[in-house]
PDB file of N, CA and C in Angstrom:
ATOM      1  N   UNK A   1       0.856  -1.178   0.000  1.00  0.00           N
ATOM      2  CA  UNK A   1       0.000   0.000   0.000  1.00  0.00           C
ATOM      3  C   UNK A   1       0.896   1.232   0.000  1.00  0.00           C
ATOM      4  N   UNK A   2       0.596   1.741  -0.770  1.00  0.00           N
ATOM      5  CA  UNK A   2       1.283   3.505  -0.981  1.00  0.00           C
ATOM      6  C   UNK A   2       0.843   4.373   0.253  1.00  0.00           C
ATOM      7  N   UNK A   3       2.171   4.921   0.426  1.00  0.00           N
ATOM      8  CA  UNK A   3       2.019   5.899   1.780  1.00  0.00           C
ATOM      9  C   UNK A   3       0.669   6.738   1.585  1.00  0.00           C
ATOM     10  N   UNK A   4      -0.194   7.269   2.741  1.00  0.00           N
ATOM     11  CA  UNK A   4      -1.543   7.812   2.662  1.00  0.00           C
ATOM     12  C   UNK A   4      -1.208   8.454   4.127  1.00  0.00           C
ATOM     13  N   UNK A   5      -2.227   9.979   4.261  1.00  0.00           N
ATOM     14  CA  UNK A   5      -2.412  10.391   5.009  1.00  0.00           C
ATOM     15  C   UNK A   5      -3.401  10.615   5.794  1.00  0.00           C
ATOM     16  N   UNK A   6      -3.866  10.511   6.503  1.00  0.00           N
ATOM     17  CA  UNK A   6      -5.670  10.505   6.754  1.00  0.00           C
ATOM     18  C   UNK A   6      -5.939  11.349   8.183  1.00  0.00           C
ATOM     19  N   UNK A   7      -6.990  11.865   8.023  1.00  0.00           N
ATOM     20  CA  UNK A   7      -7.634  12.839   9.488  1.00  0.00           C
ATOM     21  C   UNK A   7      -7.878  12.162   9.939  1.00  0.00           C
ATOM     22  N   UNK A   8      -7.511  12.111  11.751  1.00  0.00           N
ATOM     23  CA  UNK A   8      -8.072  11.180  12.776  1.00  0.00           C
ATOM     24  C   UNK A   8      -8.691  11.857  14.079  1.00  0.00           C
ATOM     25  N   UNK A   9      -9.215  11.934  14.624  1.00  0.00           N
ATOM     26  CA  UNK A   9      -9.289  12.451  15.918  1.00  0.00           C
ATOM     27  C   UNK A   9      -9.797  11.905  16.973  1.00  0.00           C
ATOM     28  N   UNK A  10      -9.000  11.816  18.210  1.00  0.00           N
ATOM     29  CA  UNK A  10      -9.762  10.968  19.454  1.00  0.00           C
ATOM     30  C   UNK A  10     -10.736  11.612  20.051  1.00  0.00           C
ATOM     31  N   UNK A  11     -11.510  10.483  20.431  1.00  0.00           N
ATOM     32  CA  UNK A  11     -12.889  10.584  21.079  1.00  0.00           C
ATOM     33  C   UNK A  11     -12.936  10.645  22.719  1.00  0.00           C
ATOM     34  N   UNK A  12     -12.223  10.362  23.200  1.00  0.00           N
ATOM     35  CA  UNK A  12     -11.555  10.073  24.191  1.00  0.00           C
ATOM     36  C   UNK A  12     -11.272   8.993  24.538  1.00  0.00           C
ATOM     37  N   UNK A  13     -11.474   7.948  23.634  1.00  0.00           N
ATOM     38  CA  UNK A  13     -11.272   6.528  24.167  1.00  0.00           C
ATOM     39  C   UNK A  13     -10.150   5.930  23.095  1.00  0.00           C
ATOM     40  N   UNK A  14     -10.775   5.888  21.807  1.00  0.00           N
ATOM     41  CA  UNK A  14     -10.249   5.067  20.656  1.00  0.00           C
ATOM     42  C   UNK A  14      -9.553   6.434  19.732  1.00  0.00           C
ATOM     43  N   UNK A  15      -9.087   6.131  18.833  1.00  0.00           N
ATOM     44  CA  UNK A  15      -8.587   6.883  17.703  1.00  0.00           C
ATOM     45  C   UNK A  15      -9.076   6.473  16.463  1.00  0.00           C
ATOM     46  N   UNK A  16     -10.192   7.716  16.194  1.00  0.00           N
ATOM     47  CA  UNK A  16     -10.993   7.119  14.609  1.00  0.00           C
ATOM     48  C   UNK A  16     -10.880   7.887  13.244  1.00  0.00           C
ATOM     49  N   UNK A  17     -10.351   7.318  12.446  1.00  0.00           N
ATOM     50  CA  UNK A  17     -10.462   7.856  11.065  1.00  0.00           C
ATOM     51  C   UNK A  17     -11.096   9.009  10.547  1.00  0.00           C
ATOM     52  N   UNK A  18     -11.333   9.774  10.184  1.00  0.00           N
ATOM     53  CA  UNK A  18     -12.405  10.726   9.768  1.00  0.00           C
ATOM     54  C   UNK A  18     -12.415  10.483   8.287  1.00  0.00           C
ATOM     55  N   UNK A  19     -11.992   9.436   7.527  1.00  0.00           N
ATOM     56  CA  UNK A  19     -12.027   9.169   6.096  1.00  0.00           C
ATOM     57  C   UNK A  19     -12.115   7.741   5.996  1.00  0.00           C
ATOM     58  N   UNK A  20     -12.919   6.994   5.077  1.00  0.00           N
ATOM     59  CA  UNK A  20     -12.817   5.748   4.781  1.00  0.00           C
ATOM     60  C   UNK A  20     -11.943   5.533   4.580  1.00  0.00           C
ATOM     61  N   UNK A  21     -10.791   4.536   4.799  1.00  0.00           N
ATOM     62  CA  UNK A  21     -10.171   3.649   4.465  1.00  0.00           C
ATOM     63  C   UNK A  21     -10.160   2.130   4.640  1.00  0.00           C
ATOM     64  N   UNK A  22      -9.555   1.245   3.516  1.00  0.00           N
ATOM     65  CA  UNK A  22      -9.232   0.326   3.512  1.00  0.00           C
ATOM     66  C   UNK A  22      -7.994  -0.359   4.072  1.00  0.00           C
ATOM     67  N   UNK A  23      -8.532  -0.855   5.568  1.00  0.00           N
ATOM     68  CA  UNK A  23      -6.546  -1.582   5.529  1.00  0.00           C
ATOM     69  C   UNK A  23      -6.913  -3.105   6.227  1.00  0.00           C
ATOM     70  N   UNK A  24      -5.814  -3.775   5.726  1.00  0.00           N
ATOM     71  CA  UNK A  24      -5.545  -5.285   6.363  1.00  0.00           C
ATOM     72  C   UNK A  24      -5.634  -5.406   8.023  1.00  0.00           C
ATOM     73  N   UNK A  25      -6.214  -6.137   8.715  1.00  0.00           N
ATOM     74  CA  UNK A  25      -5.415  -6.315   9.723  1.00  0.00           C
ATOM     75  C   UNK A  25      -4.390  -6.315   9.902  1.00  0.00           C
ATOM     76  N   UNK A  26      -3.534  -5.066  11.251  1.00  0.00           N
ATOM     77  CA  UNK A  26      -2.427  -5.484  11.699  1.00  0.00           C
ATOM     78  C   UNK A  26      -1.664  -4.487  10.756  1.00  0.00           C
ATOM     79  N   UNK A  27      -2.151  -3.546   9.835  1.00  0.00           N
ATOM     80  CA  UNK A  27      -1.463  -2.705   9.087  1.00  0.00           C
ATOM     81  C   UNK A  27      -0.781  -1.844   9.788  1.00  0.00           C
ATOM     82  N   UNK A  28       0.317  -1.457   9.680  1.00  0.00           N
ATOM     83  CA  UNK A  28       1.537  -0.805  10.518  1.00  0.00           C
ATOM     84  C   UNK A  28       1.301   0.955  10.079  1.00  0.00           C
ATOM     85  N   UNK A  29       0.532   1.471  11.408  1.00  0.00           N
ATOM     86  CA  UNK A  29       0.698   2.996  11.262  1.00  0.00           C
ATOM     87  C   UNK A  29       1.336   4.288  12.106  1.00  0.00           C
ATOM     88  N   UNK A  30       1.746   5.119  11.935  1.00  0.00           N
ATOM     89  CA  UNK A  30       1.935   6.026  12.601  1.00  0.00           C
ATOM     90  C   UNK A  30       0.965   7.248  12.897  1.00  0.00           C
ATOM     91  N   UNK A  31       1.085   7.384  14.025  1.00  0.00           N
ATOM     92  CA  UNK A  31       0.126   8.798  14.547  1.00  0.00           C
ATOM     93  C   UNK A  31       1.087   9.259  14.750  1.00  0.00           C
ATOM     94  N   UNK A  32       0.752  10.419  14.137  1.00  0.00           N
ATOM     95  CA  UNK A  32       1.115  11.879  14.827  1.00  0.00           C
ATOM     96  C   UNK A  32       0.304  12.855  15.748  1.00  0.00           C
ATOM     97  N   UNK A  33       0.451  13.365  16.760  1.00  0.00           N
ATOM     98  CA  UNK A  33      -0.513  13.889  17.702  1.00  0.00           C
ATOM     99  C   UNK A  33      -0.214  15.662  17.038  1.00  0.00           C
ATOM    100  N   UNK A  34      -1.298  16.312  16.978  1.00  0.00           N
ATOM    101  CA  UNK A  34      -1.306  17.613  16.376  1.00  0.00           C
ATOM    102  C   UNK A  34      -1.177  18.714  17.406  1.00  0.00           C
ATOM    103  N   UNK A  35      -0.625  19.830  17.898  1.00  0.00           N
ATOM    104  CA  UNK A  35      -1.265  20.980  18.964  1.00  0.00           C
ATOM    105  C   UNK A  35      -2.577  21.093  18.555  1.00  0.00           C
ATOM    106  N   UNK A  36      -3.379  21.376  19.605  1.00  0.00           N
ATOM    107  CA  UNK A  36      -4.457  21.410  20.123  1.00  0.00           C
ATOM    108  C   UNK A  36      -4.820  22.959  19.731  1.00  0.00           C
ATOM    109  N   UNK A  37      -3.970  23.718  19.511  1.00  0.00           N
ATOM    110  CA  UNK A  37      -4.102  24.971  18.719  1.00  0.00           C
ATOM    111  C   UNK A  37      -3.978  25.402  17.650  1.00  0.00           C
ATOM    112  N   UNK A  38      -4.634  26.463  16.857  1.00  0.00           N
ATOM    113  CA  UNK A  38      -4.571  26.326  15.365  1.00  0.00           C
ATOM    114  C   UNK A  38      -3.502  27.814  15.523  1.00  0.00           C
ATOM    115  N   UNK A  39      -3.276  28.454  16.184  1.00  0.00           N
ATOM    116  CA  UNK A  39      -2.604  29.301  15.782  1.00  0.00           C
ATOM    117  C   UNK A  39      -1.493  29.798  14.391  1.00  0.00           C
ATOM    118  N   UNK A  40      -0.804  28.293  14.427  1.00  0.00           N
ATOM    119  CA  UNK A  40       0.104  28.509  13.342  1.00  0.00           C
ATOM    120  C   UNK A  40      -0.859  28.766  11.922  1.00  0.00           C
ATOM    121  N   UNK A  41      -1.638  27.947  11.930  1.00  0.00           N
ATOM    122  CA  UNK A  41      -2.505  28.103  10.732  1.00  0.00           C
ATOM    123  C   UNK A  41      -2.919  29.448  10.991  1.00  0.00           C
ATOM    124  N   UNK A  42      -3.676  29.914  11.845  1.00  0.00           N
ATOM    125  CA  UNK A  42      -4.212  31.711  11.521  1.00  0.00           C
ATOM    126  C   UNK A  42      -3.167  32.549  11.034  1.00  0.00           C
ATOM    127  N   UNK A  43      -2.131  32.134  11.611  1.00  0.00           N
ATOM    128  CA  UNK A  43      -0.706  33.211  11.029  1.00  0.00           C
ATOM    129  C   UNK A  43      -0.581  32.848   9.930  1.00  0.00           C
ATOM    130  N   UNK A  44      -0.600  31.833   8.781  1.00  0.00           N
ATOM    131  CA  UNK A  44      -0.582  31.711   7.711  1.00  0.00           C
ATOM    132  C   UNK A  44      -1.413  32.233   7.112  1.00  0.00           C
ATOM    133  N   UNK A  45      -2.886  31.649   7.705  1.00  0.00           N
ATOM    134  CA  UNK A  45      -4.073  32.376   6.619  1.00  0.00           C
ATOM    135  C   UNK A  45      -3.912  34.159   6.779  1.00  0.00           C
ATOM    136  N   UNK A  46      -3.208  34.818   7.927  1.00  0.00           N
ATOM    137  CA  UNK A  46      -3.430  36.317   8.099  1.00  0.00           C
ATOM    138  C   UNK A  46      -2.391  36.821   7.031  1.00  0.00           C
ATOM    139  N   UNK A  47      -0.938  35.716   6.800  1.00  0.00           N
ATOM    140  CA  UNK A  47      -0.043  36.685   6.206  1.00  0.00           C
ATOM    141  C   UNK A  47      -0.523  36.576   4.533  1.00  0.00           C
ATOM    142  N   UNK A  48      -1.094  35.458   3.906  1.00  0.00           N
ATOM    143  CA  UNK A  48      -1.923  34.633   2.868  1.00  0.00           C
ATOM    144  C   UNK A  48      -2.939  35.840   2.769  1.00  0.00           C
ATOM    145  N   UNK A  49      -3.231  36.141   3.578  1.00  0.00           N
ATOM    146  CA  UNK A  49      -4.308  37.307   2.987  1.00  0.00           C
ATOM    147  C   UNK A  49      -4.109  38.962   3.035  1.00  0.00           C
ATOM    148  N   UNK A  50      -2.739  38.627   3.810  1.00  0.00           N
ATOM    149  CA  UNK A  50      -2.180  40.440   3.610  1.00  0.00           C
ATOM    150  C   UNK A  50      -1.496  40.195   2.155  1.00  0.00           C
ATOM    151  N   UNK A  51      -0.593  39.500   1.561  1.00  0.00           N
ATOM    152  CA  UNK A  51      -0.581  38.917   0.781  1.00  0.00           C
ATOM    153  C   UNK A  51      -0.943  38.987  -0.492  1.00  0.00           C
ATOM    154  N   UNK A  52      -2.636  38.730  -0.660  1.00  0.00           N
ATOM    155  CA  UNK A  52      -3.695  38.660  -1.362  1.00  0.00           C
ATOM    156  C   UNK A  52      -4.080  39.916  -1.698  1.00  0.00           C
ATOM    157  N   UNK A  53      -3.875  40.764  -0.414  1.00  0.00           N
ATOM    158  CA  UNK A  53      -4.332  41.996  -0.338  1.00  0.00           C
ATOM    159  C   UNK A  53      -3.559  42.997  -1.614  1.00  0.00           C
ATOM    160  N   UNK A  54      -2.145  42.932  -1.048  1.00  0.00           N
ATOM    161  CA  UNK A  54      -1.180  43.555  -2.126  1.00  0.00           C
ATOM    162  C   UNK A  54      -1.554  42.988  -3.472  1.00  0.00           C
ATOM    163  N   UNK A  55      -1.281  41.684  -3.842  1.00  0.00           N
ATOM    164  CA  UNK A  55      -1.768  41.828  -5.008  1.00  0.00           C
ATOM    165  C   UNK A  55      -2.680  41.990  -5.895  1.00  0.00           C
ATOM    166  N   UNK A  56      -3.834  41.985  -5.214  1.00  0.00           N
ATOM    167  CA  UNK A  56      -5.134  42.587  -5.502  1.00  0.00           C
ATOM    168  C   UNK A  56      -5.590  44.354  -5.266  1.00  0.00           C
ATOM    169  N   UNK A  57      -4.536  44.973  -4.966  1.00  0.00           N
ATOM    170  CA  UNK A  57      -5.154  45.981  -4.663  1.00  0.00           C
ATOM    171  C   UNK A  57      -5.645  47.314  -5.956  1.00  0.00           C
ATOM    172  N   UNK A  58      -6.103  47.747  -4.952  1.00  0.00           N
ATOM    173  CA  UNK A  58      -7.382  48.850  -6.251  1.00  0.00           C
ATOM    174  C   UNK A  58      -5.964  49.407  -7.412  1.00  0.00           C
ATOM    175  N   UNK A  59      -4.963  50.007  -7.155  1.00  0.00           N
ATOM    176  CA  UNK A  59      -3.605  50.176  -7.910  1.00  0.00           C
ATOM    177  C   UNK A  59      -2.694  49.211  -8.617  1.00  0.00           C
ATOM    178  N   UNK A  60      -3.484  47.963  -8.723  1.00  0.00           N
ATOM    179  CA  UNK A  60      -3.156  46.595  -9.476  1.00  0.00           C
ATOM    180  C   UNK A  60      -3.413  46.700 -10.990  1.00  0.00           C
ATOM    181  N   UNK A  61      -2.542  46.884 -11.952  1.00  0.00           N
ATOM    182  CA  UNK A  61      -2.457  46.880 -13.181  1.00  0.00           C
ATOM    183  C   UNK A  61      -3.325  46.068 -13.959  1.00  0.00           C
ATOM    184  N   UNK A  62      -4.051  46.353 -14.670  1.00  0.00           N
ATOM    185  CA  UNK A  62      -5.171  45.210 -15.480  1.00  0.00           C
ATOM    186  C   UNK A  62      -4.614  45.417 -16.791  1.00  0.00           C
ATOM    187  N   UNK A  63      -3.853  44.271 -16.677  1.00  0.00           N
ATOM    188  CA  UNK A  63      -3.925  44.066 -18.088  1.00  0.00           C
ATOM    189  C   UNK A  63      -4.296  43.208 -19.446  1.00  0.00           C
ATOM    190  N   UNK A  64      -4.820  43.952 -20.623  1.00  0.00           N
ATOM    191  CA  UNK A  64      -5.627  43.244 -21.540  1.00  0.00           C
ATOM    192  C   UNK A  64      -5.020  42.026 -22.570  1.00  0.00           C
ATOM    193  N   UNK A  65      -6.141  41.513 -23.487  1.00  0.00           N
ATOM    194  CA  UNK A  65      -5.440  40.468 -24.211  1.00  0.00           C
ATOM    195  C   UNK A  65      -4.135  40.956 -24.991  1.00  0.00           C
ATOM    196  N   UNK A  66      -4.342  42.441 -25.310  1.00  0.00           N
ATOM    197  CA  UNK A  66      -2.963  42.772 -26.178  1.00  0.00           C
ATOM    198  C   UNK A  66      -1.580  42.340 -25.834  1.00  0.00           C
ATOM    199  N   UNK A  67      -1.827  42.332 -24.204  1.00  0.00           N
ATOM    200  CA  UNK A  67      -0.838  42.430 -23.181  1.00  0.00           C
ATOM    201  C   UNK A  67       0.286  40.911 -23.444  1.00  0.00           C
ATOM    202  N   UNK A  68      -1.035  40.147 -23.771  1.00  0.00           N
ATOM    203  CA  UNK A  68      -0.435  38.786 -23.449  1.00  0.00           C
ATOM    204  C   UNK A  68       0.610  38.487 -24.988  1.00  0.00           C
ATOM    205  N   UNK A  69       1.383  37.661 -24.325  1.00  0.00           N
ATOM    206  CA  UNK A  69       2.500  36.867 -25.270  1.00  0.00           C
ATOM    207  C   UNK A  69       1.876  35.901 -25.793  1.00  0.00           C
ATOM    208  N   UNK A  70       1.610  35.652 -27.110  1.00  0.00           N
ATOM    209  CA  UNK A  70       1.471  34.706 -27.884  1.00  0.00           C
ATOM    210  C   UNK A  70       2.508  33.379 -28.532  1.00  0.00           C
TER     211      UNK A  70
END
């Protein structure tokens, strides 16, 4: 089986899949345990959208089909 990654999250008892998969008994996996905080992700999505911001802004050059290289 080709390496796969899958969402899991405990319930407080067991550790369950959040995606169907198929595996054999006895299939050999690793968990990784995640922080319990998303912080790092908000700092991505905040700098991802300052980001977004610059290049979208109202002083953003539009340019037409002439523009383009053929």
């Amino acid at each position: 089986m080709p390496l796969l990654t899958v969402a899991a999250h405990y319930d407080g008892s067991h550790v369950l899949l959040d995606e169907v998969v198929q595996l054999r008994p006895n299939t050999r996996l690793i968990v990784t345990v995640l922080e319990d905080s998303d912080r790092e992700r908000d700092e991505f999505l905040e700098m991802a959208s300052r980001a977004l911001g610059i290049a979208c802004a109202d002083d953003e050059v539009e340019y037409s089909e002439a523009d383009l290289l053929r």
